[in-house]
PDB file of N, CA and C in Angstrom:
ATOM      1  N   UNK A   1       0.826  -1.204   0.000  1.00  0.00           N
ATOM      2  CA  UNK A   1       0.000   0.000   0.000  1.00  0.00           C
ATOM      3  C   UNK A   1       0.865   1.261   0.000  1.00  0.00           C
ATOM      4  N   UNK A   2       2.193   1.097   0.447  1.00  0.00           N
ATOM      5  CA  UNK A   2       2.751   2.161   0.762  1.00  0.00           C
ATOM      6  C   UNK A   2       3.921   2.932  -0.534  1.00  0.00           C
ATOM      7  N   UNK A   3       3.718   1.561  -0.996  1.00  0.00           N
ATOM      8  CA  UNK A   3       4.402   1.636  -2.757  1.00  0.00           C
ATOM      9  C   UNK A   3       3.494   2.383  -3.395  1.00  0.00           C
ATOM     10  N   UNK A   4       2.039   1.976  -3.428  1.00  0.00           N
ATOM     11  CA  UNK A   4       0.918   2.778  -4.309  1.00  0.00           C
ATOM     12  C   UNK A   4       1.039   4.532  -3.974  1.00  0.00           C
ATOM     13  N   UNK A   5       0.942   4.744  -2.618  1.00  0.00           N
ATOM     14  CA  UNK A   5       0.806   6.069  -2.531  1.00  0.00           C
ATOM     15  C   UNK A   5       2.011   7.039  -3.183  1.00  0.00           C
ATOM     16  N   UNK A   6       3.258   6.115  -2.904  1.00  0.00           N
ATOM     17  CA  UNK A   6       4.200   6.830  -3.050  1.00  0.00           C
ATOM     18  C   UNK A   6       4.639   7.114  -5.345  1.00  0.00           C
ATOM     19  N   UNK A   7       3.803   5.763  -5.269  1.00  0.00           N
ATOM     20  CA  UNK A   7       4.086   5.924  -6.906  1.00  0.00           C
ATOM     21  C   UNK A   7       3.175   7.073  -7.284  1.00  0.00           C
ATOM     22  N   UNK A   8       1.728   7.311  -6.996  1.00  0.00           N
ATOM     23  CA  UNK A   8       1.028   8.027  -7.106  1.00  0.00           C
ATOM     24  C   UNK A   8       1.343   9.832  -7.067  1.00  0.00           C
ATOM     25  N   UNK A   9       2.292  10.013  -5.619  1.00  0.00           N
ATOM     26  CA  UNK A   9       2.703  11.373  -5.756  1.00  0.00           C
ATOM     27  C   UNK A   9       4.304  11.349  -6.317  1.00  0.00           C
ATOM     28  N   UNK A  10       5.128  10.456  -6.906  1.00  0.00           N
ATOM     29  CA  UNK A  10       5.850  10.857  -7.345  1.00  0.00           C
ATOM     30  C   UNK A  10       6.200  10.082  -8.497  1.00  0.00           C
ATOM     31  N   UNK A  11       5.963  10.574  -9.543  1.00  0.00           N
ATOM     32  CA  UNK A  11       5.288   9.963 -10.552  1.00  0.00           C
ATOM     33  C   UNK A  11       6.001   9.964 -11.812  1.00  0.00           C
ATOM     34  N   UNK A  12       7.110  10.741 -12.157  1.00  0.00           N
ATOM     35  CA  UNK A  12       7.996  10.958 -12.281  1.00  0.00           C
ATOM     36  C   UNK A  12       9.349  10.274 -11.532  1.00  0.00           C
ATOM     37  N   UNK A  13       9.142   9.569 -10.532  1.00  0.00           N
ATOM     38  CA  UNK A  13      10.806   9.006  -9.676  1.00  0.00           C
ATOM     39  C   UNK A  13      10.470   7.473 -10.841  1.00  0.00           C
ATOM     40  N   UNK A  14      11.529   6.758 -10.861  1.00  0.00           N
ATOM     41  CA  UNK A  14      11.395   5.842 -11.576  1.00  0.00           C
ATOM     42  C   UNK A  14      11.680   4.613 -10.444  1.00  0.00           C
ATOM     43  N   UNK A  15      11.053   3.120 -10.547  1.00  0.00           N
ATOM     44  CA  UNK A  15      11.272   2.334  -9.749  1.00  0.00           C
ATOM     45  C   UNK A  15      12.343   2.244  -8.951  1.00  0.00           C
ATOM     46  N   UNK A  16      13.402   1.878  -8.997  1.00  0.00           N
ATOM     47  CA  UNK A  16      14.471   2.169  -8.174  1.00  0.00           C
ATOM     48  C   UNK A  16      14.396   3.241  -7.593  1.00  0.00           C
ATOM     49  N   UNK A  17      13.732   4.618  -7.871  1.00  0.00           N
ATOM     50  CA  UNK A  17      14.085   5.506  -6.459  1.00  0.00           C
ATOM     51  C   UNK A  17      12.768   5.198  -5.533  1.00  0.00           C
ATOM     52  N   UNK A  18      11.636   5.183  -5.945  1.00  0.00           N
ATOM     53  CA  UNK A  18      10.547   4.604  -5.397  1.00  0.00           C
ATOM     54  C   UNK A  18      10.632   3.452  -4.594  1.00  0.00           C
ATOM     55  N   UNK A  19      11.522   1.922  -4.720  1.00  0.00           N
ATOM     56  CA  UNK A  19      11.976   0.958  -4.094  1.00  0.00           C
ATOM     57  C   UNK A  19      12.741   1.765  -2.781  1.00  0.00           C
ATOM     58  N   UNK A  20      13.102   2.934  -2.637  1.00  0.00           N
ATOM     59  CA  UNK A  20      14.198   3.379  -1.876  1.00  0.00           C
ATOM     60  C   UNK A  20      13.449   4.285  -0.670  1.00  0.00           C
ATOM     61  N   UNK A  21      12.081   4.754  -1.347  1.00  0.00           N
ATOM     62  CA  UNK A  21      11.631   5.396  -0.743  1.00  0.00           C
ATOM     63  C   UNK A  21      10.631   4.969  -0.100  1.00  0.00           C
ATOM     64  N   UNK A  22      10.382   3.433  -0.268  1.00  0.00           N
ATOM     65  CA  UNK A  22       9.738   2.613   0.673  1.00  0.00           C
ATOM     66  C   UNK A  22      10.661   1.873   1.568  1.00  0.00           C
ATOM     67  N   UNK A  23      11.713   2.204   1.497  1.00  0.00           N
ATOM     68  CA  UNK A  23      12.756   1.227   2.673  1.00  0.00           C
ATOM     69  C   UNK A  23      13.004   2.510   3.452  1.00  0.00           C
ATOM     70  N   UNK A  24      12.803   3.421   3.038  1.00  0.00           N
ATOM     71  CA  UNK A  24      12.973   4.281   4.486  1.00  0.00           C
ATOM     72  C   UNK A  24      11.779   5.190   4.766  1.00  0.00           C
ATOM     73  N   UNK A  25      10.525   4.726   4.239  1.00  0.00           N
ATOM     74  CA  UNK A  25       9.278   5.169   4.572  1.00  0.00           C
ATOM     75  C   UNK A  25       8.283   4.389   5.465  1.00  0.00           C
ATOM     76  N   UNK A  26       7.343   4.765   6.097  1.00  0.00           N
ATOM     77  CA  UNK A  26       6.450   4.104   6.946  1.00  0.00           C
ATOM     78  C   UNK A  26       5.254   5.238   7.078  1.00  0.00           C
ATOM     79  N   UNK A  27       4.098   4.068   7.206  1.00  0.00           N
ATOM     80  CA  UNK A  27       2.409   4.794   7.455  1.00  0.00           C
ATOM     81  C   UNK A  27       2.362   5.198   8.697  1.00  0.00           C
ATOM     82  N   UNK A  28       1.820   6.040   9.407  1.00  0.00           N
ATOM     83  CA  UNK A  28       1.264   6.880  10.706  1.00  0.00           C
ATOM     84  C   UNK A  28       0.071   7.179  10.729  1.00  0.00           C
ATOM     85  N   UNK A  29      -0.616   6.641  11.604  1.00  0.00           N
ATOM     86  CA  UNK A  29      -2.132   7.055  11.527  1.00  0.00           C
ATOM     87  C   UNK A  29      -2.168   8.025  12.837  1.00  0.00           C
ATOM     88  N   UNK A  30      -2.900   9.117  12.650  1.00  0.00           N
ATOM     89  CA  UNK A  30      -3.014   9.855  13.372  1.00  0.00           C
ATOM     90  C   UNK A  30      -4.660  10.563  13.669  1.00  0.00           C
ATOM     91  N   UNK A  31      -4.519  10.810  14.950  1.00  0.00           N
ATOM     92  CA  UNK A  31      -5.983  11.196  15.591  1.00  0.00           C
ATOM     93  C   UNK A  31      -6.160  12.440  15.267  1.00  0.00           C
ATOM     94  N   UNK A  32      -7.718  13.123  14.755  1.00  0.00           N
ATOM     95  CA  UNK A  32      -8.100  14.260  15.052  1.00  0.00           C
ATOM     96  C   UNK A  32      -7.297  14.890  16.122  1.00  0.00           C
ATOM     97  N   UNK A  33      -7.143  16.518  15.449  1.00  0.00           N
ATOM     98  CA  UNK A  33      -6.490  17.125  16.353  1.00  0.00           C
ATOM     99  C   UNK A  33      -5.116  16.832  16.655  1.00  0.00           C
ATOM    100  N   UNK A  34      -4.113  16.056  16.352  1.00  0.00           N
ATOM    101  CA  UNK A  34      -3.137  15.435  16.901  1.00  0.00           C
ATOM    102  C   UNK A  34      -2.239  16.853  16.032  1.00  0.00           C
ATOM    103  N   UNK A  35      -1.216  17.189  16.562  1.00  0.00           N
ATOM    104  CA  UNK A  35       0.048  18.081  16.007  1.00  0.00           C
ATOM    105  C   UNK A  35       1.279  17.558  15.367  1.00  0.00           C
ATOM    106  N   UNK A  36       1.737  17.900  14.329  1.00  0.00           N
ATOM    107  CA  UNK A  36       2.324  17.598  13.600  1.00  0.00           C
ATOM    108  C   UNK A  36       4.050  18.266  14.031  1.00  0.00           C
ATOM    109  N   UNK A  37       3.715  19.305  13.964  1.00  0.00           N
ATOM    110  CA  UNK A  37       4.839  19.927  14.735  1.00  0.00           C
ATOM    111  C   UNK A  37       4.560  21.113  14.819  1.00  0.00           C
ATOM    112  N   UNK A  38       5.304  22.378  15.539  1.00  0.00           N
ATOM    113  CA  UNK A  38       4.669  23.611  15.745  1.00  0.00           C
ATOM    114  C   UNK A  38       5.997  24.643  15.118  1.00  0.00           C
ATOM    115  N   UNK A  39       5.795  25.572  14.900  1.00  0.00           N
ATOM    116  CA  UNK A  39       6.649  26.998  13.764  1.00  0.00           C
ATOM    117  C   UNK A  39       7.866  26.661  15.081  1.00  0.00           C
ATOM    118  N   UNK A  40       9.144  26.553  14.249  1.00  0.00           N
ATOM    119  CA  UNK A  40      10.074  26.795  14.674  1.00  0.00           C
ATOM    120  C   UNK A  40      10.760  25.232  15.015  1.00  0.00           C
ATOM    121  N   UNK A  41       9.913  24.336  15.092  1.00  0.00           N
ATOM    122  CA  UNK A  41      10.749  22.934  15.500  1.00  0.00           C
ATOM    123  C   UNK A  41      11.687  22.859  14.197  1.00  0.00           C
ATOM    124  N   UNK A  42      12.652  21.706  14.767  1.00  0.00           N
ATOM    125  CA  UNK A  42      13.954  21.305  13.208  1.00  0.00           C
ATOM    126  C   UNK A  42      13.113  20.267  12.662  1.00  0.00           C
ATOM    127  N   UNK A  43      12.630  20.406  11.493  1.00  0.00           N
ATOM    128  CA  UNK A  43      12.152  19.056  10.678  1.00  0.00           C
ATOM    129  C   UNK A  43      12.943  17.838  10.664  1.00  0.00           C
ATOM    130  N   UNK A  44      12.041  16.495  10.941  1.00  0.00           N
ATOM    131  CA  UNK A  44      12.985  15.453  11.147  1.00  0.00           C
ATOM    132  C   UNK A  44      11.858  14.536  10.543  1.00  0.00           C
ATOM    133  N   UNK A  45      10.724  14.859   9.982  1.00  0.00           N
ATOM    134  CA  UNK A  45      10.232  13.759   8.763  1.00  0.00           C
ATOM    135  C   UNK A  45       9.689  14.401   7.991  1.00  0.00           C
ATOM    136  N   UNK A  46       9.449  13.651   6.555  1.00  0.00           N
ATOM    137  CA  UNK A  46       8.734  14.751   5.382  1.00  0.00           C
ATOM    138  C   UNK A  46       7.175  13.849   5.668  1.00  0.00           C
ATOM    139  N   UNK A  47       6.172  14.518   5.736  1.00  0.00           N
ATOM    140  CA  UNK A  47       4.688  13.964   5.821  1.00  0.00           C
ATOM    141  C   UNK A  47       4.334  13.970   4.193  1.00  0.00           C
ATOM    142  N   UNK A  48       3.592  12.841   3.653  1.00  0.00           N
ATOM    143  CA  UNK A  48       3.239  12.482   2.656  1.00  0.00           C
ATOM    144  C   UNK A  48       1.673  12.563   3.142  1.00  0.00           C
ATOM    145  N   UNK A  49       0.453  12.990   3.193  1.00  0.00           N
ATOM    146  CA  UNK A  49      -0.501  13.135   3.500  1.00  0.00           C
ATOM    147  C   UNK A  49      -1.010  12.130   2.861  1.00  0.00           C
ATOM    148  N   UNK A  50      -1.660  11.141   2.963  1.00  0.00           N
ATOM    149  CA  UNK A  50      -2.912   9.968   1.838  1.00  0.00           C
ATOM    150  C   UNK A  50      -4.041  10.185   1.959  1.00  0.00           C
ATOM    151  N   UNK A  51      -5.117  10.579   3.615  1.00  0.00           N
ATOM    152  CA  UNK A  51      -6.078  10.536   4.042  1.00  0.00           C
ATOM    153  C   UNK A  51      -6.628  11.125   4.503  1.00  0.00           C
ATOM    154  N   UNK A  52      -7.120  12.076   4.483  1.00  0.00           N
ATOM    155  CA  UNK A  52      -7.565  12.984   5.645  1.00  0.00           C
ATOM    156  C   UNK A  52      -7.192  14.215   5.262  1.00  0.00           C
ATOM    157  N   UNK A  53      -7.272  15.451   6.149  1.00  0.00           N
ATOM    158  CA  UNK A  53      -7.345  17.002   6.086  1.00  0.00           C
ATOM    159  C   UNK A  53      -6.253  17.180   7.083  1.00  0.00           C
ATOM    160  N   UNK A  54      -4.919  17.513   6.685  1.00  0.00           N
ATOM    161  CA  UNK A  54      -4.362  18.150   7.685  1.00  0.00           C
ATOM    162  C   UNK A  54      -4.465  20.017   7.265  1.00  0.00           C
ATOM    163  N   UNK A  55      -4.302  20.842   8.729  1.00  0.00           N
ATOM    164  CA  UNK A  55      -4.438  22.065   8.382  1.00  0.00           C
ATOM    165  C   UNK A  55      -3.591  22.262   9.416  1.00  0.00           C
ATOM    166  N   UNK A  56      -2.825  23.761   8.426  1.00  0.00           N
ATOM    167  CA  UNK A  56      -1.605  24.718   9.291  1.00  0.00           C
ATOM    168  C   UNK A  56      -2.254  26.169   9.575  1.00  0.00           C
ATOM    169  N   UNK A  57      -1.871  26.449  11.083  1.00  0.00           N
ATOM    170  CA  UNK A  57      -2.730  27.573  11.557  1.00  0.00           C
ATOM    171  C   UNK A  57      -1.746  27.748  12.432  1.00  0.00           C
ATOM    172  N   UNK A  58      -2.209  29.174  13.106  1.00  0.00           N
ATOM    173  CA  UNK A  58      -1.304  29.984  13.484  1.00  0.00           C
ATOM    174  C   UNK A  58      -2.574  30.461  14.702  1.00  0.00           C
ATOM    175  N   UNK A  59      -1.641  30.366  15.984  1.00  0.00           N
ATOM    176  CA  UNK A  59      -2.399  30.747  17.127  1.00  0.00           C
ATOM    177  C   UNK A  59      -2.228  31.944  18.156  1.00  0.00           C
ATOM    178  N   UNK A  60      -2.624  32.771  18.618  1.00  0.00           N
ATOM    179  CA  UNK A  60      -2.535  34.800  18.550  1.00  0.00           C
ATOM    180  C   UNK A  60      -2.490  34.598  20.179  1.00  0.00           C
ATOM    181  N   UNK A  61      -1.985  35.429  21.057  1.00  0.00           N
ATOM    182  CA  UNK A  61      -1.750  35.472  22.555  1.00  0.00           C
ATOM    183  C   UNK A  61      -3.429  35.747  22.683  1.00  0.00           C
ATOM    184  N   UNK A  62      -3.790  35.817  22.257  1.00  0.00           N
ATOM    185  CA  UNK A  62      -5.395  36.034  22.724  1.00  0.00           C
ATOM    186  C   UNK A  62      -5.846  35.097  22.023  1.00  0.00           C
ATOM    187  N   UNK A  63      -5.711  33.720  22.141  1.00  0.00           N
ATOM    188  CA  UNK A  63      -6.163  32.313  21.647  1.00  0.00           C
ATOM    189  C   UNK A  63      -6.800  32.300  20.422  1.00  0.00           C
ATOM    190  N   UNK A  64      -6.958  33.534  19.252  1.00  0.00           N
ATOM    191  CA  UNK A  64      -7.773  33.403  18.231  1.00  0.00           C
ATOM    192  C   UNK A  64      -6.984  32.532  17.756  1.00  0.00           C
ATOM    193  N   UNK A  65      -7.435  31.844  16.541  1.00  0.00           N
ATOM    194  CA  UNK A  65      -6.671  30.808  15.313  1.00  0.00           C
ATOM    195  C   UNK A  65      -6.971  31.684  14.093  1.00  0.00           C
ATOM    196  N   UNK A  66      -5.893  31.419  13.311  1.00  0.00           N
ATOM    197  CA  UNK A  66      -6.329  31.574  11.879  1.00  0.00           C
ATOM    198  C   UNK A  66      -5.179  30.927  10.687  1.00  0.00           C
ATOM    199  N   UNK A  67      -6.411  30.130  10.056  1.00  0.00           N
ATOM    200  CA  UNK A  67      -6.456  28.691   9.320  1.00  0.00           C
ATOM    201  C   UNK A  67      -5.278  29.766   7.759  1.00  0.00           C
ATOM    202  N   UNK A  68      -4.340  28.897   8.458  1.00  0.00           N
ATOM    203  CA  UNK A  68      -3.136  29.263   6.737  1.00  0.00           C
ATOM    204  C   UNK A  68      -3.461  28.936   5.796  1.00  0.00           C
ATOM    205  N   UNK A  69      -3.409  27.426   5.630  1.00  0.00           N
ATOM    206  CA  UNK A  69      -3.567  26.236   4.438  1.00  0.00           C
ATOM    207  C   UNK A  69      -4.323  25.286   5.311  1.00  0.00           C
ATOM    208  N   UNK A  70      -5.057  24.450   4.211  1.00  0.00           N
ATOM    209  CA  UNK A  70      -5.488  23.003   3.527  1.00  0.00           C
ATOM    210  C   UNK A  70      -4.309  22.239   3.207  1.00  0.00           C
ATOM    211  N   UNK A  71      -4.559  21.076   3.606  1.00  0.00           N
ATOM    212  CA  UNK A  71      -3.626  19.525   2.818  1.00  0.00           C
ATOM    213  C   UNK A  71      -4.845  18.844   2.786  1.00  0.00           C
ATOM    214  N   UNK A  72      -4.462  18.595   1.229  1.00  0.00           N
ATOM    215  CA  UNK A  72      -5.548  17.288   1.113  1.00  0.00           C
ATOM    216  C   UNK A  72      -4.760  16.229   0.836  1.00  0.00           C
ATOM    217  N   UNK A  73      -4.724  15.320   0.408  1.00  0.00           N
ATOM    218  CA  UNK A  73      -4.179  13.846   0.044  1.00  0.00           C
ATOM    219  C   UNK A  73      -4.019  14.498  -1.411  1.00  0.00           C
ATOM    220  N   UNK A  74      -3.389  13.800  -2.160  1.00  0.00           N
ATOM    221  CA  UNK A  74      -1.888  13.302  -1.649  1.00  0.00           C
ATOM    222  C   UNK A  74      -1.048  14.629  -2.170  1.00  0.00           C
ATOM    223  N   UNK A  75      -0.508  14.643  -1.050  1.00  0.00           N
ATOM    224  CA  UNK A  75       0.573  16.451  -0.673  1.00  0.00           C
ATOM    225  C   UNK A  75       1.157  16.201   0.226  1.00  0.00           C
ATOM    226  N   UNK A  76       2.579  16.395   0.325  1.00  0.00           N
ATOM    227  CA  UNK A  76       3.580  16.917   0.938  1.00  0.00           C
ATOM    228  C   UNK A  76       3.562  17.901   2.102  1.00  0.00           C
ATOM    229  N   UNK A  77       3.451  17.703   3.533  1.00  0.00           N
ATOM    230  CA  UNK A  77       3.303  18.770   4.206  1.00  0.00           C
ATOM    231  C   UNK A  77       4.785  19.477   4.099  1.00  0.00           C
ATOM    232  N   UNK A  78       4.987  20.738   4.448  1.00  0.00           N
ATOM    233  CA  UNK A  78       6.322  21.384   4.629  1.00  0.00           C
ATOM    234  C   UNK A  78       7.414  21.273   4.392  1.00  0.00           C
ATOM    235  N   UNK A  79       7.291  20.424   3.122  1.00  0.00           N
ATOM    236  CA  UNK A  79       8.774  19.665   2.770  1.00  0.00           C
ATOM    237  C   UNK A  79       9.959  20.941   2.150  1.00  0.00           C
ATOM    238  N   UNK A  80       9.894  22.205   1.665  1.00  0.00           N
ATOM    239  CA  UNK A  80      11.254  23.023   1.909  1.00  0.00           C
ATOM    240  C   UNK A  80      11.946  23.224   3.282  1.00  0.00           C
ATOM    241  N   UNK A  81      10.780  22.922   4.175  1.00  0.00           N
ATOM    242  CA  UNK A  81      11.410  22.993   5.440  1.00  0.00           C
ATOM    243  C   UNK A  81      12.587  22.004   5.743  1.00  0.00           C
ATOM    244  N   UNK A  82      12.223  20.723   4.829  1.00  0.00           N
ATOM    245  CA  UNK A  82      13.061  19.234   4.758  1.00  0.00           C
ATOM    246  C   UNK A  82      14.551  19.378   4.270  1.00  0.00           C
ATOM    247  N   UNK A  83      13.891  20.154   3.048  1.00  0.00           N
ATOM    248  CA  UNK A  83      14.820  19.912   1.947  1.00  0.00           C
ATOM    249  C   UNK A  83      16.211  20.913   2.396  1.00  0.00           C
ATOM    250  N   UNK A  84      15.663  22.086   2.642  1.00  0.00           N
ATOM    251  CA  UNK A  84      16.853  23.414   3.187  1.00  0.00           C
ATOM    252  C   UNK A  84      16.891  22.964   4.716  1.00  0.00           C
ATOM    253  N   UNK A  85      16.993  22.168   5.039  1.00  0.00           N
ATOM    254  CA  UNK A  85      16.857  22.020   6.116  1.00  0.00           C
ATOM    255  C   UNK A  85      16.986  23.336   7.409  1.00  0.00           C
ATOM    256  N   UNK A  86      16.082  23.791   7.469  1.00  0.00           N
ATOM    257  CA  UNK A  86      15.345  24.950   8.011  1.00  0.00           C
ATOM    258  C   UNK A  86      14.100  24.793   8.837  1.00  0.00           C
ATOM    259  N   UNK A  87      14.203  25.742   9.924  1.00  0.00           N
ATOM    260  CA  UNK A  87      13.194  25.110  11.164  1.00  0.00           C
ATOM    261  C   UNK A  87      11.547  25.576  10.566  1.00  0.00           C
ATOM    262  N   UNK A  88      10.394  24.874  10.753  1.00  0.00           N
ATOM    263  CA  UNK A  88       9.186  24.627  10.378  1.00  0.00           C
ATOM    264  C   UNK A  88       8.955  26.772  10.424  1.00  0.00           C
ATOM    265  N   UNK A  89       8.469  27.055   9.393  1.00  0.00           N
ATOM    266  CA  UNK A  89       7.776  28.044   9.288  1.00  0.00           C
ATOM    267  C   UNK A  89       6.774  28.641  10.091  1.00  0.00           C
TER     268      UNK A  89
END
């Protein structure tokens, strides 16, 4: 299953890099509400989204929220953060 998703968003890599990117990939299921990481942590995985709605928001000393982005399946959460390796936005 984890071959499918990954052929799906990268679609363009050719088998051998895809074989590579399932030996050092793995699924995470995660709960409503659960945090991904918060502005300023050091990135230490790239999220491949498959299922679900993740959303990036930003929270104000006076507890308002306000909703940045949408992730829908299948997307990449924050991956320049990965790549330049640079702390989460």
């Amino acid at each position: 299953m984890l071959k499918k998703y990954l052929e799906s968003f990268f679609t363009d890599f050719s088998e051998e890099m895809i074989n590579k990117l399932v030996n050092i990939s793995h699924i995470k299921k995660y709960k409503k509400d659960n945090i991904l990481f918060y502005e300023g942590d050091k990135p230490k995985n790239l999220y491949l989204i498959v299922d679900g709605i993740a959303i990036v928001y930003k929270t104000y000393e006076d507890y308002s929220i306000q909703v940045l982005k949408y992730f829908y399946p299948i997307n990449l959460i924050a991956e320049l953060a990965n790549i330049n390796d640079i702390p989460y936005p």
